[in-house]
Protein backbone atom coordinates (compact mmCIF):
# COMPACT_ATOMS: atom_id res chain seq x y z
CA UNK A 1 -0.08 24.29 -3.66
CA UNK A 2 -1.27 28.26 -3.28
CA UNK A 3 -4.51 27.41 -5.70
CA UNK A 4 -5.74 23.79 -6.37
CA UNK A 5 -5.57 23.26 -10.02
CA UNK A 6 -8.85 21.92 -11.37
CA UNK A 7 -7.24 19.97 -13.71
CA UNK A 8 -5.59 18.14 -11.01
CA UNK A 9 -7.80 15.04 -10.15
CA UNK A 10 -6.28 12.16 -7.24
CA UNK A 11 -7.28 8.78 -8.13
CA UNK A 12 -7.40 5.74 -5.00
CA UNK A 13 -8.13 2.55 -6.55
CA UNK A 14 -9.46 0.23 -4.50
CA UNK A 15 -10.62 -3.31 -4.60
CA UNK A 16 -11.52 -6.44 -2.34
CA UNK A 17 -9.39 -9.15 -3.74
CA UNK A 18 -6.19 -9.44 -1.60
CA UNK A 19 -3.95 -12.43 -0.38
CA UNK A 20 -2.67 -11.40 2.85
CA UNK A 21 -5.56 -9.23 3.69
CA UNK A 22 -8.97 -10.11 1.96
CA UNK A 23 -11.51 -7.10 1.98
CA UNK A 24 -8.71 -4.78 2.79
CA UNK A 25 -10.38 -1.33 1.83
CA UNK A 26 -13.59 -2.38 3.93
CA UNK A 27 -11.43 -3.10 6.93
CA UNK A 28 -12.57 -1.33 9.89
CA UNK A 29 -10.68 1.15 12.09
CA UNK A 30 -12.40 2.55 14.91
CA UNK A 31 -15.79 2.49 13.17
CA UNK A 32 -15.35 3.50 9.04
CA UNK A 33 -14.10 1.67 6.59
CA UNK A 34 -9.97 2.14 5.65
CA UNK A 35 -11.02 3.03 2.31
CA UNK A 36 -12.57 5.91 4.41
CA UNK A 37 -10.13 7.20 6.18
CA UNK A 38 -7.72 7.24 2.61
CA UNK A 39 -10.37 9.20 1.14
CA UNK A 40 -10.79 11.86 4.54
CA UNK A 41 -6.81 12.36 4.34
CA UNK A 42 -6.74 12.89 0.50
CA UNK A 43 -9.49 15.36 0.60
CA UNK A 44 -7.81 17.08 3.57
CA UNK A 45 -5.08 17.99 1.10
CA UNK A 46 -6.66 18.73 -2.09
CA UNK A 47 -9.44 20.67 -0.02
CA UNK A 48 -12.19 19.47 -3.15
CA UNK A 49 -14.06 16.02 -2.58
CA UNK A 50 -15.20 16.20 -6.39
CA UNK A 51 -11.50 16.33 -7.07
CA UNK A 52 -10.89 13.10 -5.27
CA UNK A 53 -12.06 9.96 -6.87
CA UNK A 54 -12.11 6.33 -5.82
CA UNK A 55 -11.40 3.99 -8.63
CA UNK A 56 -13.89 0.86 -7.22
CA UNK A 57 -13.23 -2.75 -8.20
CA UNK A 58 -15.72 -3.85 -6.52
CA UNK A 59 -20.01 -3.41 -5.83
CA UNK A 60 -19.03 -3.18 -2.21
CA UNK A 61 -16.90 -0.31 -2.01
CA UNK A 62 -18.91 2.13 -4.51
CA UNK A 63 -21.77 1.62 -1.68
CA UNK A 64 -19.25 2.68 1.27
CA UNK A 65 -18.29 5.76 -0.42
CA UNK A 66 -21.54 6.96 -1.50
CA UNK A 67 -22.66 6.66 1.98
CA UNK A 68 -20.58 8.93 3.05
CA UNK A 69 -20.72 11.24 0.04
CA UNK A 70 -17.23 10.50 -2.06
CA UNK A 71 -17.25 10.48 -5.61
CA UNK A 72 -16.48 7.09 -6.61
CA UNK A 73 -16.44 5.10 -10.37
CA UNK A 74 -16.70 1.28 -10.65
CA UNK A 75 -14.30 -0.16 -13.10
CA UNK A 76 -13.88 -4.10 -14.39
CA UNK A 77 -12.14 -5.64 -11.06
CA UNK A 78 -10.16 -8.04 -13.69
CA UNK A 79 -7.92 -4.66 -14.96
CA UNK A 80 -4.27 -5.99 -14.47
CA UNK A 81 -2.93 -3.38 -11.97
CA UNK A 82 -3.93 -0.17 -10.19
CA UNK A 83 -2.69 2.16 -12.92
CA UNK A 84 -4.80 0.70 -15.63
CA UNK A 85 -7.79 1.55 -12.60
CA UNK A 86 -6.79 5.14 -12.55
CA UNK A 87 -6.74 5.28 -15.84
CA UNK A 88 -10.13 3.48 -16.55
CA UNK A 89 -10.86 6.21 -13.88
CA UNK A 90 -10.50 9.28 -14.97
CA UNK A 91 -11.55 8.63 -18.49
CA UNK A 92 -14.83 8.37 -17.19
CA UNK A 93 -14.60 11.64 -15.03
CA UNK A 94 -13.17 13.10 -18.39
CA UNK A 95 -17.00 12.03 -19.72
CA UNK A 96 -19.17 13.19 -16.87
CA UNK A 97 -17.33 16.60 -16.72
CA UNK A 98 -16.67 17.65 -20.10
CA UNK A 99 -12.76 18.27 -19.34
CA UNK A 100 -9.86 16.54 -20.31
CA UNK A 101 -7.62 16.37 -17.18
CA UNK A 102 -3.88 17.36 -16.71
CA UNK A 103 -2.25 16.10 -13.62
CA UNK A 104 -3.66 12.78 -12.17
CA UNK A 105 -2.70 11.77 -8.18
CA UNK A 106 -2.91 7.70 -7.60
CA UNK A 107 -2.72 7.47 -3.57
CA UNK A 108 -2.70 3.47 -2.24
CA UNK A 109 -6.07 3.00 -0.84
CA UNK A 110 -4.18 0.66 1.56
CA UNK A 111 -2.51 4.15 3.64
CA UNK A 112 -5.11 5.05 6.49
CA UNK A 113 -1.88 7.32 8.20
CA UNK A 114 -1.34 9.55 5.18
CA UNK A 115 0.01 12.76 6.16
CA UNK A 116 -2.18 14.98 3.52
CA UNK A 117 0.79 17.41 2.82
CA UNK A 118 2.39 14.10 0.69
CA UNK A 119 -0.48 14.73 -2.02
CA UNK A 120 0.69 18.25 -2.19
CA UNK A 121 4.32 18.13 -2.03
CA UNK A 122 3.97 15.14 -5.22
CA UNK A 123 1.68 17.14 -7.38
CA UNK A 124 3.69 20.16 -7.24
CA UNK A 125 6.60 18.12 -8.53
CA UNK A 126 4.64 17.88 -12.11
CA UNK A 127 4.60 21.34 -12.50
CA UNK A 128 7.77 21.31 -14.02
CA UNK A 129 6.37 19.03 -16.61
CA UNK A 130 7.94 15.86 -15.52
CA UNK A 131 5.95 12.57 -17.16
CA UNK A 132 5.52 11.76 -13.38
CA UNK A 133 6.44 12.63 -9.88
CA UNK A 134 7.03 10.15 -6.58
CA UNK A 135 8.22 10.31 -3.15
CA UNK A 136 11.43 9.10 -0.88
CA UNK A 137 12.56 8.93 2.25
CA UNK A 138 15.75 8.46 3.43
CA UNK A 139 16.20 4.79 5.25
CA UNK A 140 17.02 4.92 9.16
CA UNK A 141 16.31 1.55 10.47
CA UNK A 142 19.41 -0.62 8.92
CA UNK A 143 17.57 -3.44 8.94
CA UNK A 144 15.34 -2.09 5.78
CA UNK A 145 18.44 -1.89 3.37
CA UNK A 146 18.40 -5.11 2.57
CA UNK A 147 14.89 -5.60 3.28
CA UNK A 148 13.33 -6.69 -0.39
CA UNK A 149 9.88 -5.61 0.31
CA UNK A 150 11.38 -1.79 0.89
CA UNK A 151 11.87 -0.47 -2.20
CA UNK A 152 14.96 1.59 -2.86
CA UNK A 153 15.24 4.58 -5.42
CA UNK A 154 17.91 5.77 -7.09
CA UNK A 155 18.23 9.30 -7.04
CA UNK A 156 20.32 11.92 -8.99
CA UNK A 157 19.73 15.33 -6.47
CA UNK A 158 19.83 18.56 -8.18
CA UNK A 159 22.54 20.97 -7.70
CA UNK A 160 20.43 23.46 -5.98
CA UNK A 161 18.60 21.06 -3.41
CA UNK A 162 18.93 21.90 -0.56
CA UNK A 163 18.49 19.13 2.65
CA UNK A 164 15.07 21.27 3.31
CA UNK A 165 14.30 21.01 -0.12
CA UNK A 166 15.43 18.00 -1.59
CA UNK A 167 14.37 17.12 -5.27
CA UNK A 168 16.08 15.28 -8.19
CA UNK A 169 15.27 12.51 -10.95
CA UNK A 170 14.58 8.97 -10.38
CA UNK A 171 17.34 6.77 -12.09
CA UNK A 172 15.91 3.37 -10.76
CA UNK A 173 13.66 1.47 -8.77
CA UNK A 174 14.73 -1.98 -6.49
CA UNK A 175 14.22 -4.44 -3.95
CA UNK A 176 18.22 -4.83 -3.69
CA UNK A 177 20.03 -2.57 -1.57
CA UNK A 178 21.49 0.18 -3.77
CA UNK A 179 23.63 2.23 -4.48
CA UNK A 180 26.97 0.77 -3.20
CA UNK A 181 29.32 2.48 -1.58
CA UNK A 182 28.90 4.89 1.64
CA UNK A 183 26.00 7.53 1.53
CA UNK A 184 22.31 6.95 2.78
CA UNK A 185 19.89 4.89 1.18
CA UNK A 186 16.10 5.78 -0.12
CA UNK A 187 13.00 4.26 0.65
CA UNK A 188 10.57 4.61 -2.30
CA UNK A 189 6.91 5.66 -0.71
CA UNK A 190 4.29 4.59 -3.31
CA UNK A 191 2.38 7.72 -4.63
CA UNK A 192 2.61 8.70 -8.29
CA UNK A 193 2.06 11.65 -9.93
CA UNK A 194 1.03 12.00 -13.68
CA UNK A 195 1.03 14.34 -16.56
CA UNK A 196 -2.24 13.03 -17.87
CA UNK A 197 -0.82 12.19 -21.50
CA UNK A 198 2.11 10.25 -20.09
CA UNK A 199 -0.92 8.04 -17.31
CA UNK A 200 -2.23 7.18 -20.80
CA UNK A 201 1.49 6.34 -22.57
CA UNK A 202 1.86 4.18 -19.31
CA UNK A 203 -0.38 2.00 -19.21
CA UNK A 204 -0.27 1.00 -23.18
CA UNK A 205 2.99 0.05 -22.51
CA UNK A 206 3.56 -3.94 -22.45
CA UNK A 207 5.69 -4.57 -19.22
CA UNK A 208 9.32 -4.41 -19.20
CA UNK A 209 11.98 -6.53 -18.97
CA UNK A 210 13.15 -5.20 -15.96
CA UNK A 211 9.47 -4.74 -14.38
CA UNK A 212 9.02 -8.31 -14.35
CA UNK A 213 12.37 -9.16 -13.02
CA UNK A 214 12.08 -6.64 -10.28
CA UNK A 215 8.06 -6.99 -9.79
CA UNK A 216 8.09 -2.85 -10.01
CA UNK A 217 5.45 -1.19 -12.15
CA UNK A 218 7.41 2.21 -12.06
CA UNK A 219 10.72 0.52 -13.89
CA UNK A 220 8.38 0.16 -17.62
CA UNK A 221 8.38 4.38 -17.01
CA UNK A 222 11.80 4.25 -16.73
CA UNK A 223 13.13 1.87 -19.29
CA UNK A 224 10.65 3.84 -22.30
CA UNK A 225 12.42 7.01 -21.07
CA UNK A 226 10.17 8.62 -18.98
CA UNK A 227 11.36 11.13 -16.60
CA UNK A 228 10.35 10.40 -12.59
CA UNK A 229 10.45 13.70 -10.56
CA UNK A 230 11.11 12.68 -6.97
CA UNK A 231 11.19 14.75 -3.52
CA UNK A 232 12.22 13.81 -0.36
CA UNK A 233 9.98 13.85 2.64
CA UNK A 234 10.24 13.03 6.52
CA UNK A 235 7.71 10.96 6.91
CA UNK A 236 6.54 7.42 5.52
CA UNK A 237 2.51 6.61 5.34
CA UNK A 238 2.18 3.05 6.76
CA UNK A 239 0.82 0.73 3.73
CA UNK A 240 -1.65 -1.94 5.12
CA UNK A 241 -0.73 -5.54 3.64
CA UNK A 242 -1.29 -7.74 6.66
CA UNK A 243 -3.30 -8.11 10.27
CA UNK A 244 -0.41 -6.64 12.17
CA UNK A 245 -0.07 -3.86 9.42
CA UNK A 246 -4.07 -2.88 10.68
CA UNK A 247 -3.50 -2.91 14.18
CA UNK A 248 -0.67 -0.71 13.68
CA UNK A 249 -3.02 1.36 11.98
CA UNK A 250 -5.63 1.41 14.32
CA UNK A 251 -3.09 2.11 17.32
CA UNK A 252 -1.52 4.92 15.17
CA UNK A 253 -5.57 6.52 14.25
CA UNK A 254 -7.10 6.12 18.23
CA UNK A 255 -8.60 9.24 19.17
């Protein structure tokens, strides 16, 4: 992005209650909080700290970012998922600053490796007024194709892409290994991009058929016809779910 649009607003939510990881944003890595280091790369990008909120579930986590001076809002740690946090989110911010917001970020608070040029390259995607934008990458390890806890996307490329340049429209969203046939496969890397009306469309939507079946938020988008603007990138933030998942973290972050 030339100019940061101050309508633009990037949302982490954030909260304690995990299965394989308990406490997972408070987790420490060489001294702060992950939570922290999510927050340090996602202001890196944007280059505004007021434009980068944390969406709290939890007591514990507004008082780690106000310590070290990021804007943060507490919302009801029962919400059902991390969109309806977002949301919950930025209507408040919408209060305290007298705007009414146009493109909204949501960045994992579980990704302490974030390259900050990811936030970038997925909010410029909504500027062509797609209901919301995402990021691939194409699968190298074979062993991930049929891996159900990589999500695949289904992409149809533009014309004009180019392989330094690669954009096109997300046709679906799975756990299976897909599409058949020869050609490379795409890993689906978590961040969403919003127009701000279609955030708000989202999440009063009751979940899909195929959501449920495939346990992927982004397929209720898809199957009310929204449009999902997706680019392809080089590089794949590692998400945090597990023990191992930190101490690849916090091998990846020494100084």
């Amino acid at each position: 992005m030339t100019e940061i649009n101050k309508k633009l607003i990037v949302t982490i939510p954030a909260r304690l209650a995990a299965t394989r990881l308990p406490n997972k944003p408070l987790a420490d890595i060489h001294g702060r909080p992950m939570i922290v280091h999510v927050w340090e790369r996602v202001v890196a990008a944007i280059g505004s700290g007021d434009q980068v909120i944390v969406a709290a579930g939890d007591a514990e986590i507004v008082d780690v970012m106000q310590s070290v001076g990021g804007r943060v809002v507490l919302t009801d740690p029962d919400l059902p998922s991390g969109s309806d946090r977002v949301f919950r989110a930025i209507q408040e911010i919408e209060k305290q600053d007298g705007i009414t917001l146009e493109h909204i970020i949501n960045v994992q608070g579980d990704l302490p490796t974030l390259a900050p040029e990811l936030v970038k390259k997925t909010a410029d995607l909504l500027q062509d007024g797609s209901d919301m934008a995402s990021l691939v990458a194409e699968i190298k390890d074979p062993r991930e194709i049929d891996n159900p806890n990589v999500v695949k996307a289904v992409v149809s490329w533009d014309e004009a892409s180019t392989e330094q340049e690669k954009v096109g429209r997300g046709l679906y969203f799975t756990r299976a290994a897909a599409p058949s046939g020869d050609g490379p496969y795409y890993h689906h890397i978590g961040i969403y991009g919003y127009q701000r009306d279609a955030l708000e469309k989202f999440v009063n939507l009751p979940p899909s058929t195929l959501e449920k079946r495939e346990k992927l938020e982004q397929l209720r988008a898809l199957e009310d016809g929204m449009t999902i603007r997706l680019a392809c990138v080089d590089t794949i933030p590692l998400g945090v779910d597990t023990h191992e998942d930190l101490e690849k973290a916090r091998k990846i972050l020494q100084a």
